[in-house]
PDB file of N, CA and C in Angstrom:
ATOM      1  N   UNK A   1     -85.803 -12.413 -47.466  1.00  0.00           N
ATOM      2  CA  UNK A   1     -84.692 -12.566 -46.544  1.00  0.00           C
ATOM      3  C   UNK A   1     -83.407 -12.675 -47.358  1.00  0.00           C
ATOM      4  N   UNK A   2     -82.337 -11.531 -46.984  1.00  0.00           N
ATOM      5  CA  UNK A   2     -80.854 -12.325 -47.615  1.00  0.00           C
ATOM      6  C   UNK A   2     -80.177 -12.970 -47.047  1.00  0.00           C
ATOM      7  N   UNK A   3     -79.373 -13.347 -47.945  1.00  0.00           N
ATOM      8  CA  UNK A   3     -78.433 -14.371 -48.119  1.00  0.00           C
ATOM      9  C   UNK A   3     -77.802 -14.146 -46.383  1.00  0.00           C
ATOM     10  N   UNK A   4     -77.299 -13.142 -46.071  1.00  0.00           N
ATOM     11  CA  UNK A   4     -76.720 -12.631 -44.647  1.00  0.00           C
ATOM     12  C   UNK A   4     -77.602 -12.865 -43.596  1.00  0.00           C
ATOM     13  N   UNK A   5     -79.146 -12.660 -43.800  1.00  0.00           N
ATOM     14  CA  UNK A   5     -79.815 -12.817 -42.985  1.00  0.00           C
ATOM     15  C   UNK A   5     -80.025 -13.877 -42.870  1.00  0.00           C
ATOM     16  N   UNK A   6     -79.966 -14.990 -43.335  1.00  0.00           N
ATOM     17  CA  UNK A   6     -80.865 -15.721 -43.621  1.00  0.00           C
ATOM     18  C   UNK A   6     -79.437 -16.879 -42.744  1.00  0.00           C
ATOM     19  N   UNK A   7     -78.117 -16.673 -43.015  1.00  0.00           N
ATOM     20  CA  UNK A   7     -77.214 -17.321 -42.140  1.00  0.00           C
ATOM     21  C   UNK A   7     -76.739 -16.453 -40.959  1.00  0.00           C
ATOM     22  N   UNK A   8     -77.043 -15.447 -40.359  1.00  0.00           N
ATOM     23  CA  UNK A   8     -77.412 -14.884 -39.314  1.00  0.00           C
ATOM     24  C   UNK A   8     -78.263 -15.832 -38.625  1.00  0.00           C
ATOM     25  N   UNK A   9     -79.799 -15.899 -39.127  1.00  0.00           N
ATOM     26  CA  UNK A   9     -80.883 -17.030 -38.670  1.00  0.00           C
ATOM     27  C   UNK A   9     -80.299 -18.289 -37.880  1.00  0.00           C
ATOM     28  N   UNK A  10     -79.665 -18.923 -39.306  1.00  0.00           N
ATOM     29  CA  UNK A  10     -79.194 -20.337 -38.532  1.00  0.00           C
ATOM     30  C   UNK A  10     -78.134 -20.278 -37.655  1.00  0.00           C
ATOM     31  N   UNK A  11     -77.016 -19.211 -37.177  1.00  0.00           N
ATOM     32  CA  UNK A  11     -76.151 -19.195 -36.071  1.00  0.00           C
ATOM     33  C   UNK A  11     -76.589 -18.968 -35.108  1.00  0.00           C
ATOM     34  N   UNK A  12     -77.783 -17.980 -34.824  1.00  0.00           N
ATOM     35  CA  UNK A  12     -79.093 -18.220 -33.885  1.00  0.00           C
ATOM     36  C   UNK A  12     -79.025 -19.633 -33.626  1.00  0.00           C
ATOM     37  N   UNK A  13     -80.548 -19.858 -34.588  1.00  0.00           N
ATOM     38  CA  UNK A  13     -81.068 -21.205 -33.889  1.00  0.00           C
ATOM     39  C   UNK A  13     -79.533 -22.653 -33.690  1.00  0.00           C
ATOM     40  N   UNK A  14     -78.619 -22.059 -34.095  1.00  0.00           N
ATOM     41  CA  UNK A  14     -77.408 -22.886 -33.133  1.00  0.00           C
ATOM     42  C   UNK A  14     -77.376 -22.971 -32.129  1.00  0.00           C
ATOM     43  N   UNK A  15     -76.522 -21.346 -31.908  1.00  0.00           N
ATOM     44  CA  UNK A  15     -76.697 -21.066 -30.617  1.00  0.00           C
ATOM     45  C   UNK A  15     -77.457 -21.657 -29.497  1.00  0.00           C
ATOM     46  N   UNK A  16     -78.737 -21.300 -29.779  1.00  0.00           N
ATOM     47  CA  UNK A  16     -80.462 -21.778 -28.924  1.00  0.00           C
ATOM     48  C   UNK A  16     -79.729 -23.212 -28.862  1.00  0.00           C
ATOM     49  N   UNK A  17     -78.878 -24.336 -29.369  1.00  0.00           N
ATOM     50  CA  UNK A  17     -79.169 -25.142 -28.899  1.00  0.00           C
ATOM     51  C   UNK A  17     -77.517 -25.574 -28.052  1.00  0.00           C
ATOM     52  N   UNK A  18     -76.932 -24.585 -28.178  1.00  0.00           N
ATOM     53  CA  UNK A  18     -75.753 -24.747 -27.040  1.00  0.00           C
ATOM     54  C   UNK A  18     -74.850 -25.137 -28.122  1.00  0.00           C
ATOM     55  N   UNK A  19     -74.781 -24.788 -29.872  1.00  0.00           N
ATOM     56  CA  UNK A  19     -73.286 -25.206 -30.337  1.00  0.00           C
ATOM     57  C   UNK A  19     -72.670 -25.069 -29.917  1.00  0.00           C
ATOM     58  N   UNK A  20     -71.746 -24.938 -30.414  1.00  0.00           N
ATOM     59  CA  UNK A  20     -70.053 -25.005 -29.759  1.00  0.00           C
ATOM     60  C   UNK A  20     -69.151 -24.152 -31.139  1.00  0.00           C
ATOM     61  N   UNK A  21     -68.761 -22.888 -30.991  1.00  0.00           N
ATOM     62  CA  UNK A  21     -68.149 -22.500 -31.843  1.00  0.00           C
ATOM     63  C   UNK A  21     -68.577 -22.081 -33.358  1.00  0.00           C
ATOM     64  N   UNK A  22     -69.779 -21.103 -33.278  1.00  0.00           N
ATOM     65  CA  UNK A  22     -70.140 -20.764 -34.384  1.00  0.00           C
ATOM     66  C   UNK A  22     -69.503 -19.962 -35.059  1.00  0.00           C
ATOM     67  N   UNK A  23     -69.724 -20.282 -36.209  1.00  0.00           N
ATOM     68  CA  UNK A  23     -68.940 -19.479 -37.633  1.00  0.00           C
ATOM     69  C   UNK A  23     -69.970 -19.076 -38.524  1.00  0.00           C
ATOM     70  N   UNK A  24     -69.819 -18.023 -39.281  1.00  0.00           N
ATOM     71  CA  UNK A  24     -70.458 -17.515 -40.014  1.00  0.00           C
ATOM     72  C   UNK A  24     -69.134 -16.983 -41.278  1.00  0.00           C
ATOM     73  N   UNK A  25     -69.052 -18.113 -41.978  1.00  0.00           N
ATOM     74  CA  UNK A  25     -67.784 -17.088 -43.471  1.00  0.00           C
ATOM     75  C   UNK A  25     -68.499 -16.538 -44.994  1.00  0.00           C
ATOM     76  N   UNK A  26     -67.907 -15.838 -44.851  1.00  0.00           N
ATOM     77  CA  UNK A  26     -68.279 -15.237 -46.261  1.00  0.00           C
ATOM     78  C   UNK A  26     -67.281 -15.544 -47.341  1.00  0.00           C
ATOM     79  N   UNK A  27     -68.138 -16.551 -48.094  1.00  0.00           N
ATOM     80  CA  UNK A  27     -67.459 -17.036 -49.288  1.00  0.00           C
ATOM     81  C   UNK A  27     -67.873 -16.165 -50.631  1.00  0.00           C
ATOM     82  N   UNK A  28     -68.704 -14.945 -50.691  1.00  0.00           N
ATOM     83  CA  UNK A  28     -68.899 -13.975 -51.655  1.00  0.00           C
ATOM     84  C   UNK A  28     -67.596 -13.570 -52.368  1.00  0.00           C
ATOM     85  N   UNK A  29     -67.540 -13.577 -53.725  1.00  0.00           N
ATOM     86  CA  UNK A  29     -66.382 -13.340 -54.475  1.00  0.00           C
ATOM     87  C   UNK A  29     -65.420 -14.425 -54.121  1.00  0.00           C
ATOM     88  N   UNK A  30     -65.225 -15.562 -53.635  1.00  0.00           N
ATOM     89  CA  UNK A  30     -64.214 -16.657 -53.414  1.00  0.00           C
ATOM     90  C   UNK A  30     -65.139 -18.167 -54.058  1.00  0.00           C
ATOM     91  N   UNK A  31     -66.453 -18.108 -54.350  1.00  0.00           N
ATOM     92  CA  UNK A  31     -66.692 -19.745 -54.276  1.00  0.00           C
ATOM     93  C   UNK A  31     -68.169 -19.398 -54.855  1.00  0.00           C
ATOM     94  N   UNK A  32     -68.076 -20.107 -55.853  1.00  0.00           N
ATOM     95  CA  UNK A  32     -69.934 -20.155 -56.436  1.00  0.00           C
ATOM     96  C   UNK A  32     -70.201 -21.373 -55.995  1.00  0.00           C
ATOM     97  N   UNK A  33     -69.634 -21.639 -54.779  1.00  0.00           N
ATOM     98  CA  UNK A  33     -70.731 -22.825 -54.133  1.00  0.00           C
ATOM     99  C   UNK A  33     -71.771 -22.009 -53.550  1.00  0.00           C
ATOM    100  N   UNK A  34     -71.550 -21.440 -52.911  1.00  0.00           N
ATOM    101  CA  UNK A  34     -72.620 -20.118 -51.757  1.00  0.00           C
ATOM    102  C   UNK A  34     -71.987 -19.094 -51.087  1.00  0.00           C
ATOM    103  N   UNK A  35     -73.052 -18.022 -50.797  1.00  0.00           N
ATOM    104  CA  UNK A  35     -72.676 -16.941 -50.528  1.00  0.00           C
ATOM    105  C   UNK A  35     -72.031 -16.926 -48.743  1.00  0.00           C
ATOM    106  N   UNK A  36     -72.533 -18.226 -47.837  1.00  0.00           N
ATOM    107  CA  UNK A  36     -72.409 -18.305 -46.772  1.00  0.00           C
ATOM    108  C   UNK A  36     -71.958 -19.605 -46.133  1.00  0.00           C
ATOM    109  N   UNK A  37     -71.112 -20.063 -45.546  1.00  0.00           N
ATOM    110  CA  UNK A  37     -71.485 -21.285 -44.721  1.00  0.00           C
ATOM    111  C   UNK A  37     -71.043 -21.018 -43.249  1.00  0.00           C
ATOM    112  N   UNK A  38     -72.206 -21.789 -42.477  1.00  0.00           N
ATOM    113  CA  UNK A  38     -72.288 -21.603 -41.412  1.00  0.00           C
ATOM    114  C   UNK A  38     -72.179 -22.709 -40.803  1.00  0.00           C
ATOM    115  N   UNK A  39     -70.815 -22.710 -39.506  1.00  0.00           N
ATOM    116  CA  UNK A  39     -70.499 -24.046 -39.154  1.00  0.00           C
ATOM    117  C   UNK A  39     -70.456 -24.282 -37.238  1.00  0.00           C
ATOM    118  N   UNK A  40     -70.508 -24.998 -37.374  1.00  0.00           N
ATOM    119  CA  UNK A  40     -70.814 -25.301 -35.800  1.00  0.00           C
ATOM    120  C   UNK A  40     -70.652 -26.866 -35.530  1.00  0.00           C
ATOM    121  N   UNK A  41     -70.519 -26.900 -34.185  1.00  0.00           N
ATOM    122  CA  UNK A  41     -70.035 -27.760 -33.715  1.00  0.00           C
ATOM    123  C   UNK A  41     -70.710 -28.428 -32.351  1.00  0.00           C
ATOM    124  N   UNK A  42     -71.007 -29.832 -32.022  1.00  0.00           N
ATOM    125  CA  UNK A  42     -71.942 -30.659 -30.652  1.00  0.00           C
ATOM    126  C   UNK A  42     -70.990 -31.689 -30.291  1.00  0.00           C
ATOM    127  N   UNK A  43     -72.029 -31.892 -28.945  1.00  0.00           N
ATOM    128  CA  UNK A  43     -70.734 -32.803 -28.502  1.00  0.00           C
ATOM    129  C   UNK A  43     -70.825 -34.327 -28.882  1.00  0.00           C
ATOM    130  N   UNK A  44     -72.106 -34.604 -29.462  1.00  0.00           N
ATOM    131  CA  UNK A  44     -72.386 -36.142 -29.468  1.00  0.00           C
ATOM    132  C   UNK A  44     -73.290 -35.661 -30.933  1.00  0.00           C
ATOM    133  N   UNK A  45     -73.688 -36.942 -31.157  1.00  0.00           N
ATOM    134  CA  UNK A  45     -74.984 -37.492 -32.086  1.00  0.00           C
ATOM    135  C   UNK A  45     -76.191 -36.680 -32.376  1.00  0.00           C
ATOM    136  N   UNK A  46     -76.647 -36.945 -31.013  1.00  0.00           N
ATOM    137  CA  UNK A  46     -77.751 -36.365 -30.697  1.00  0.00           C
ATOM    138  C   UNK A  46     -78.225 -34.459 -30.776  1.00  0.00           C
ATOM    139  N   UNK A  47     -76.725 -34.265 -30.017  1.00  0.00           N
ATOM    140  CA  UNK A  47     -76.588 -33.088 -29.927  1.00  0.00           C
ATOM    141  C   UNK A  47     -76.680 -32.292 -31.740  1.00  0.00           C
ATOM    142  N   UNK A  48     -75.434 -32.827 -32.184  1.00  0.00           N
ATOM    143  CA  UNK A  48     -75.451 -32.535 -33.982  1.00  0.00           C
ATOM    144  C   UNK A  48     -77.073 -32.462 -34.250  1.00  0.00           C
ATOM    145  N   UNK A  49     -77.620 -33.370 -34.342  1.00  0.00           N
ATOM    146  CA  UNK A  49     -78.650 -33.892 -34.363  1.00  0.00           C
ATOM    147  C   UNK A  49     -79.955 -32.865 -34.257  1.00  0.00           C
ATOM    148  N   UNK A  50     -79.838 -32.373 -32.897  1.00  0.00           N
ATOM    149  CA  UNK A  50     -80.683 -31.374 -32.378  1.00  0.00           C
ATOM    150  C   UNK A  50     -80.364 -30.056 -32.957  1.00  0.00           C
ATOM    151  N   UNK A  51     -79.443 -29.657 -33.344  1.00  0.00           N
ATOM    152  CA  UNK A  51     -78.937 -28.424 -33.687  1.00  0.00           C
ATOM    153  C   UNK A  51     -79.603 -28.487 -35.214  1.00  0.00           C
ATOM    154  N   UNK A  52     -79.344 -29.095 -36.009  1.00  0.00           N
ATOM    155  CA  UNK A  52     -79.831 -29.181 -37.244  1.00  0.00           C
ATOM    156  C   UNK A  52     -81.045 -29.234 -37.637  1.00  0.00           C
ATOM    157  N   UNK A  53     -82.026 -29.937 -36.491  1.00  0.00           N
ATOM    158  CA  UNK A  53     -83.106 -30.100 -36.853  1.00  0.00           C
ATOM    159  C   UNK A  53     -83.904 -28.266 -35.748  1.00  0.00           C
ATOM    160  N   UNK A  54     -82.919 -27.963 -35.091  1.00  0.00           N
ATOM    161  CA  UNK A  54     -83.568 -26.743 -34.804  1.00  0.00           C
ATOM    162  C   UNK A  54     -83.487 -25.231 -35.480  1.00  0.00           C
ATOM    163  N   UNK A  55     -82.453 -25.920 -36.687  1.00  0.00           N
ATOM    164  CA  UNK A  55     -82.125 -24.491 -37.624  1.00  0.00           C
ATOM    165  C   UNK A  55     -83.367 -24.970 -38.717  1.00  0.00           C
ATOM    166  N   UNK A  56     -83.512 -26.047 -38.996  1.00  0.00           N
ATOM    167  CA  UNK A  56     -84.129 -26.418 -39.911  1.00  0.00           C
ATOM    168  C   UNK A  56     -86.081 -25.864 -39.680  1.00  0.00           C
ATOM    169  N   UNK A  57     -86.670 -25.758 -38.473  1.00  0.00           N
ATOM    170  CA  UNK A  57     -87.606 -25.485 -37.943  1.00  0.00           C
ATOM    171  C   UNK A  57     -87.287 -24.034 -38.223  1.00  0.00           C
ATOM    172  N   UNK A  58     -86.309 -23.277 -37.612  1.00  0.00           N
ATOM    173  CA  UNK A  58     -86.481 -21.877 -37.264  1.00  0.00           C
ATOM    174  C   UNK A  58     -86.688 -21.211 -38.946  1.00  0.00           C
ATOM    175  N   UNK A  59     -85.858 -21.903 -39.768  1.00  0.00           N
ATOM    176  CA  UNK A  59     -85.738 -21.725 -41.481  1.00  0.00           C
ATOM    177  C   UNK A  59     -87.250 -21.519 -41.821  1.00  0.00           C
ATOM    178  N   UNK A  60     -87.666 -22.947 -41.052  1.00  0.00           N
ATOM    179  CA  UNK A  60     -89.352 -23.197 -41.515  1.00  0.00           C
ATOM    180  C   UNK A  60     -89.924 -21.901 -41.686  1.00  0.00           C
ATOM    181  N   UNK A  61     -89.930 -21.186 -40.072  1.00  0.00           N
ATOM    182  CA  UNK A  61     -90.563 -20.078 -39.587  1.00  0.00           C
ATOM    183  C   UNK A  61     -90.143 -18.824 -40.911  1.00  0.00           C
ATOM    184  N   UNK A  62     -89.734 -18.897 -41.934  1.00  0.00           N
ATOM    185  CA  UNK A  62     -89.384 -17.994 -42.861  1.00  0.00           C
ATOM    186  C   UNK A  62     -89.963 -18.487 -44.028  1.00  0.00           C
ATOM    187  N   UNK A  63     -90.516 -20.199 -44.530  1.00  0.00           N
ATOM    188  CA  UNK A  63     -90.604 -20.446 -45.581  1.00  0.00           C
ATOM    189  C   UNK A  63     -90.078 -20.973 -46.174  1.00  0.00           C
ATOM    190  N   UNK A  64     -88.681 -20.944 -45.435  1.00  0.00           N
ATOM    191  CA  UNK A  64     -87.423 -21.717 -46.268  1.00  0.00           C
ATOM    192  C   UNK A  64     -87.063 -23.681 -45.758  1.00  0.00           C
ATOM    193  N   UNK A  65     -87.128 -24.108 -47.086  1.00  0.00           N
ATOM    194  CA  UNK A  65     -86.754 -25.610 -46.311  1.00  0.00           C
ATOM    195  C   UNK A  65     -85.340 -26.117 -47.147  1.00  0.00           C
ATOM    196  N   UNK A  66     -84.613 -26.996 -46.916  1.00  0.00           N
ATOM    197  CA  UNK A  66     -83.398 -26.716 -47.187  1.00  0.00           C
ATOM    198  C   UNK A  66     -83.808 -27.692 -48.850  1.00  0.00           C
ATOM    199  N   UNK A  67     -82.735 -27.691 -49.336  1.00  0.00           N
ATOM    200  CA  UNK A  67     -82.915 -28.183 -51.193  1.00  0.00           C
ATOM    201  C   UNK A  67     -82.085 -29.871 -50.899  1.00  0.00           C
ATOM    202  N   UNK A  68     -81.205 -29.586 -49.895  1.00  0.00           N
ATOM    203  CA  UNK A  68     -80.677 -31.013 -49.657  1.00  0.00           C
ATOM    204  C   UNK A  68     -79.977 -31.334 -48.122  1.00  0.00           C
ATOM    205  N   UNK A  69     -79.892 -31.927 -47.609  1.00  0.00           N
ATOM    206  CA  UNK A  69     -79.759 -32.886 -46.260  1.00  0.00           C
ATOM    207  C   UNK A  69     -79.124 -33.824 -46.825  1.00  0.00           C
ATOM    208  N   UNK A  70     -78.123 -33.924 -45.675  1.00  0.00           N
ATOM    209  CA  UNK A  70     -77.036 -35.151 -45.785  1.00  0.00           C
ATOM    210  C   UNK A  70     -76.376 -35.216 -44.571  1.00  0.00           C
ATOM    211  N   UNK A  71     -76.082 -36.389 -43.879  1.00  0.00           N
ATOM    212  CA  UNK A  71     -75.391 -37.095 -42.574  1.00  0.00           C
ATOM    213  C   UNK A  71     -76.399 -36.827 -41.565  1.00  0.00           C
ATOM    214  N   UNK A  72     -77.757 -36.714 -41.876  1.00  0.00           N
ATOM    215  CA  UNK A  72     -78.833 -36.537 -40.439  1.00  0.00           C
ATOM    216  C   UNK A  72     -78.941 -38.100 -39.441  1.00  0.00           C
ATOM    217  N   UNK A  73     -78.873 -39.275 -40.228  1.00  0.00           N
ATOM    218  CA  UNK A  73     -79.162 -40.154 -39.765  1.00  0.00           C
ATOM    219  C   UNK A  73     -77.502 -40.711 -39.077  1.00  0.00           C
ATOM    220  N   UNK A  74     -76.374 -40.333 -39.611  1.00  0.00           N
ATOM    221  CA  UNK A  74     -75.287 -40.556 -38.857  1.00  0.00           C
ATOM    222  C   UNK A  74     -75.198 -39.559 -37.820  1.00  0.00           C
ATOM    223  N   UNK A  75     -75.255 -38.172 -37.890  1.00  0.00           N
ATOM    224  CA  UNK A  75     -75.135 -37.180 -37.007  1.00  0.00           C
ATOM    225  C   UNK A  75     -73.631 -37.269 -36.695  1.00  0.00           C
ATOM    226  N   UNK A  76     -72.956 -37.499 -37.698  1.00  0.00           N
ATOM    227  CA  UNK A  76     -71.387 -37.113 -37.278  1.00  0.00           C
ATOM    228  C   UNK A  76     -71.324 -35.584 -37.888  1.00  0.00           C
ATOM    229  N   UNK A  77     -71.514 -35.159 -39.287  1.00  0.00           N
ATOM    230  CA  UNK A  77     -71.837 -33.749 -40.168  1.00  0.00           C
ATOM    231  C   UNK A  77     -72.335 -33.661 -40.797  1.00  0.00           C
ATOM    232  N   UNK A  78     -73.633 -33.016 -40.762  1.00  0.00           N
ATOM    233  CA  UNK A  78     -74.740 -32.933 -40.908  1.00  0.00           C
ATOM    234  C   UNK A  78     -74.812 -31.785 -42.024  1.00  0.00           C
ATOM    235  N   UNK A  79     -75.381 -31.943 -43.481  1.00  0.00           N
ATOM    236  CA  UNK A  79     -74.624 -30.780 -43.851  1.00  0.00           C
ATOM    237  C   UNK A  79     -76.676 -30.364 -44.451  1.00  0.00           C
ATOM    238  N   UNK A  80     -76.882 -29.411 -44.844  1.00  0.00           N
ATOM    239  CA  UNK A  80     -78.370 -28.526 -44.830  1.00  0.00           C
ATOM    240  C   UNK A  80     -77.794 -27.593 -45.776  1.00  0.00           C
ATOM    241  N   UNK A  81     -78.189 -28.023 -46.801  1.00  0.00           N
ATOM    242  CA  UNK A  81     -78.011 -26.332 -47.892  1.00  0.00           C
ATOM    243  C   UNK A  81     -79.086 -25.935 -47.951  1.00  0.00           C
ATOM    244  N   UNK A  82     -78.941 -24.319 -48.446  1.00  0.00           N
ATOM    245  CA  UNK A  82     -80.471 -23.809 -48.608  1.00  0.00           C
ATOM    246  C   UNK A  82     -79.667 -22.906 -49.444  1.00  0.00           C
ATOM    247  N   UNK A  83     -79.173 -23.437 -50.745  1.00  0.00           N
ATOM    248  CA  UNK A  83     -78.633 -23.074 -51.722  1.00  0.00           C
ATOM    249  C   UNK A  83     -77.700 -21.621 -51.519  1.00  0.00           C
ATOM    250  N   UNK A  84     -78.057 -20.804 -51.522  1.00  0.00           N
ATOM    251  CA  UNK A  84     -76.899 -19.494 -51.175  1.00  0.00           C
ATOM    252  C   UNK A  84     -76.664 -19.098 -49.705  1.00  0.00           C
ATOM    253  N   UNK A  85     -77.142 -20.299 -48.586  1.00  0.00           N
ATOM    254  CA  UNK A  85     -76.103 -20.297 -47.573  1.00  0.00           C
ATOM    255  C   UNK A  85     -75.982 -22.009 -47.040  1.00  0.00           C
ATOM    256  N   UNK A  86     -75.052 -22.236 -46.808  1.00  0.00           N
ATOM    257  CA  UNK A  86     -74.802 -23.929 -46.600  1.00  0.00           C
ATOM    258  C   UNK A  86     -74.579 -23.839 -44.891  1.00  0.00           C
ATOM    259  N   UNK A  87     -75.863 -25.178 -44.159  1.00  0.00           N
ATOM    260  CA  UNK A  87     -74.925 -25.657 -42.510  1.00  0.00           C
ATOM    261  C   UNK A  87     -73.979 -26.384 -43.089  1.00  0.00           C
ATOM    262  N   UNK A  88     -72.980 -26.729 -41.740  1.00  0.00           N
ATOM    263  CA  UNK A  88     -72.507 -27.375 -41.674  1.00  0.00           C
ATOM    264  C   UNK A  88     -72.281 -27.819 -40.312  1.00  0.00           C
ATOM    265  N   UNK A  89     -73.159 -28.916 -39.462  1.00  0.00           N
ATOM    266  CA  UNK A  89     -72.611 -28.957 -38.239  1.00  0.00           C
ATOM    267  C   UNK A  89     -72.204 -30.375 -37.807  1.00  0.00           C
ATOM    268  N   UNK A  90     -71.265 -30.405 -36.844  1.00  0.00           N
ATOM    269  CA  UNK A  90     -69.822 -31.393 -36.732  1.00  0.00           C
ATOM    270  C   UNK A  90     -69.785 -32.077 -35.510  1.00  0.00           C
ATOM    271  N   UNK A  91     -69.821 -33.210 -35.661  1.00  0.00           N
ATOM    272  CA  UNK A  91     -69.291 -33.300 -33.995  1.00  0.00           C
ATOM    273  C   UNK A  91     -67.632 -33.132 -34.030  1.00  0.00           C
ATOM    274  N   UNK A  92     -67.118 -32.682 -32.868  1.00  0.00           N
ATOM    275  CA  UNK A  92     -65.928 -32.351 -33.074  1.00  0.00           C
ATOM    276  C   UNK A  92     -64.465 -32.632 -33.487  1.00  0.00           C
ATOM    277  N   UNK A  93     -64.347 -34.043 -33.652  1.00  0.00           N
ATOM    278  CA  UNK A  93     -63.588 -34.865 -33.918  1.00  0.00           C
ATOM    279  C   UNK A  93     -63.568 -34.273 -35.791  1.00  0.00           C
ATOM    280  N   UNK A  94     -64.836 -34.698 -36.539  1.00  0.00           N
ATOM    281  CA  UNK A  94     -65.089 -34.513 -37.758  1.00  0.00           C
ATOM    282  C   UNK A  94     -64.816 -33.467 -38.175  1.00  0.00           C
ATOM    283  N   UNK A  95     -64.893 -32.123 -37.149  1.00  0.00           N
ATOM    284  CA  UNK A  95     -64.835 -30.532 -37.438  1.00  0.00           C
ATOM    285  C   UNK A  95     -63.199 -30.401 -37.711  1.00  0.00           C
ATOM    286  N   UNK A  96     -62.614 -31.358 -37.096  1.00  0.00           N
ATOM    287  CA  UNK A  96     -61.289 -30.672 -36.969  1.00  0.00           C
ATOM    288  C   UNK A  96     -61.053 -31.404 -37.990  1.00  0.00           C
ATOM    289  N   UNK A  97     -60.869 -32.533 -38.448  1.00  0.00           N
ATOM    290  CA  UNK A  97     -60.369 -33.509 -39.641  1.00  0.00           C
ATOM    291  C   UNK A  97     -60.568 -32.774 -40.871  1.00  0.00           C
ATOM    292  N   UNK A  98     -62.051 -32.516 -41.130  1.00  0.00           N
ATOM    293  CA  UNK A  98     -62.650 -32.257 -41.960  1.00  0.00           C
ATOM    294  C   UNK A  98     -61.750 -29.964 -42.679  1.00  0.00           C
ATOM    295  N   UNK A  99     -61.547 -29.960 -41.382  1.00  0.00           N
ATOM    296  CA  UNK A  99     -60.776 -28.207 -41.215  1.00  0.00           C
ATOM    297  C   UNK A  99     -61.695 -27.083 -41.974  1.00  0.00           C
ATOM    298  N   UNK A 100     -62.959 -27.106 -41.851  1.00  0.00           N
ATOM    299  CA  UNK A 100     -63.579 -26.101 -43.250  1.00  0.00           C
ATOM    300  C   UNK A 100     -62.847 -24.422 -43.307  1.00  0.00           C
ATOM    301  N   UNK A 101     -62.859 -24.469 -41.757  1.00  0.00           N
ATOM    302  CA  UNK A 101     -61.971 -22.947 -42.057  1.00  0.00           C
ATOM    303  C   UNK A 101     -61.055 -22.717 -42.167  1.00  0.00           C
ATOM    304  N   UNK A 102     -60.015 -23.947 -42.707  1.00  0.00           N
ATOM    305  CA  UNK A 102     -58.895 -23.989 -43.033  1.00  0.00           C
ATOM    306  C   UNK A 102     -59.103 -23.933 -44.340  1.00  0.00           C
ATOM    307  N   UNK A 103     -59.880 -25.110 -45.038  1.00  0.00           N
ATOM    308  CA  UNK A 103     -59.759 -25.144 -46.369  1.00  0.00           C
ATOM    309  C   UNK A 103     -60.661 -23.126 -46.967  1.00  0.00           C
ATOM    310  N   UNK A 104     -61.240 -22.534 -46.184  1.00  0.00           N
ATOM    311  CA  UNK A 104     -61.779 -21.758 -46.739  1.00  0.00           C
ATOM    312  C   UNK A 104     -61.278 -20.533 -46.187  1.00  0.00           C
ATOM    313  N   UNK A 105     -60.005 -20.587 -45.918  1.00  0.00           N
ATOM    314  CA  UNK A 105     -59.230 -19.789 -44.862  1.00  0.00           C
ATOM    315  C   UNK A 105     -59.502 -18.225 -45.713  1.00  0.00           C
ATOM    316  N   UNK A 106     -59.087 -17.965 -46.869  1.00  0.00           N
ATOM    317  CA  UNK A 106     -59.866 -16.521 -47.776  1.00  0.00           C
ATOM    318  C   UNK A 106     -61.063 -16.169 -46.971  1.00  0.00           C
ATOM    319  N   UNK A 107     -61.760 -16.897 -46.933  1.00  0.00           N
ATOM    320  CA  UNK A 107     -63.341 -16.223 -46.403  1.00  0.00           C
ATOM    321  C   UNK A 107     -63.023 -15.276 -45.283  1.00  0.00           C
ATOM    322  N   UNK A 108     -64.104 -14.086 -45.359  1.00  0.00           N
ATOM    323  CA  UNK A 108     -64.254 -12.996 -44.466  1.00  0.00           C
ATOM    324  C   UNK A 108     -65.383 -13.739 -43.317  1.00  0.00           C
ATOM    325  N   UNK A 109     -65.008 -13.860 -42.229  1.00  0.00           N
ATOM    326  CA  UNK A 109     -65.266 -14.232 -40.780  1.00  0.00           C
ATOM    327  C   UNK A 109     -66.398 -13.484 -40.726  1.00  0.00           C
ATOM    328  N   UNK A 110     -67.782 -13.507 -40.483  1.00  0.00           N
ATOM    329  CA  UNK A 110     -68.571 -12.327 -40.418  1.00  0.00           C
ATOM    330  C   UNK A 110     -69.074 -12.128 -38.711  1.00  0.00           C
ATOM    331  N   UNK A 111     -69.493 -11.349 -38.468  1.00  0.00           N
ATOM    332  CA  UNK A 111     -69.247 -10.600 -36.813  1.00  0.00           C
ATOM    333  C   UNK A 111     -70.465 -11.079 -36.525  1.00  0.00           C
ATOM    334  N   UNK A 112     -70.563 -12.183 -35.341  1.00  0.00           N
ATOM    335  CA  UNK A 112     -72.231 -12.213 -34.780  1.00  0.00           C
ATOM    336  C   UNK A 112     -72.650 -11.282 -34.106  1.00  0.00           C
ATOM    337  N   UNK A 113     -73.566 -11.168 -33.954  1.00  0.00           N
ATOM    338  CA  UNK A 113     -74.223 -10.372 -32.852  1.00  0.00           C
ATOM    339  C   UNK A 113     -74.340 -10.940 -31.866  1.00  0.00           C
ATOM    340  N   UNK A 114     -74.272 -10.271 -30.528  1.00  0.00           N
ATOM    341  CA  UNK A 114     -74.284 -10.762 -28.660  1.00  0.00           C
ATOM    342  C   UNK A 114     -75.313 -10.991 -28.625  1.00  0.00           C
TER     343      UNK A 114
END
């Protein structure tokens, strides 16, 4: 699976759980953090919560489990790397403070599919 596909995947299993505002940027040629981050947004705890743990399952379904997890037990931003594509999902307050597509405003926006 690549790097594209593979954060394609998790804006899916977002979606499936009713995010709010998915992103898919391409940080290729801008950032040797990763080739992808994919960000999204819930309305509560729980919600964050559910979204993460349903990208994290659908990942499963490929083999892939993430290398590190962080903010699952707060569920304010929840962040899931799987090394060359990074979640990132927010409840919304945090999304906006936090601005990722501001700070990564260079990145190429990549086109979901309907």
């Amino acid at each position: 699976m690549t790097s594209l596909e593979q954060a394609l995947a998790m804006a899916e299993a977002m979606a499936d759980k009713k995010a709010q505002d998915v992103r898919v940027l391409d940080l290729q040629g801008i950032s040797l953090i990763a080739d992808y981050f994919v960000i999204a947004g819930g309305n509560s705890k729980i919600q964050v919560q559910a979204i993460a743990g349903h990208v994290e399952e659908k990942l499963a379904e490929f083999g892939l489990q993430p290398l590190r997890r962080e903010g699952v037990r707060e569920g304010i931003w929840i962040l899931l790397d799987y090394g060359a594509v990074v979640a990132h999902i927010f409840q919304h307050d945090a999304r906006l403070f936090y601005n990722l597509e501001g700070l990564w405003g260079d990145a190429k926006r990549v086109a979901l599919p309907k």
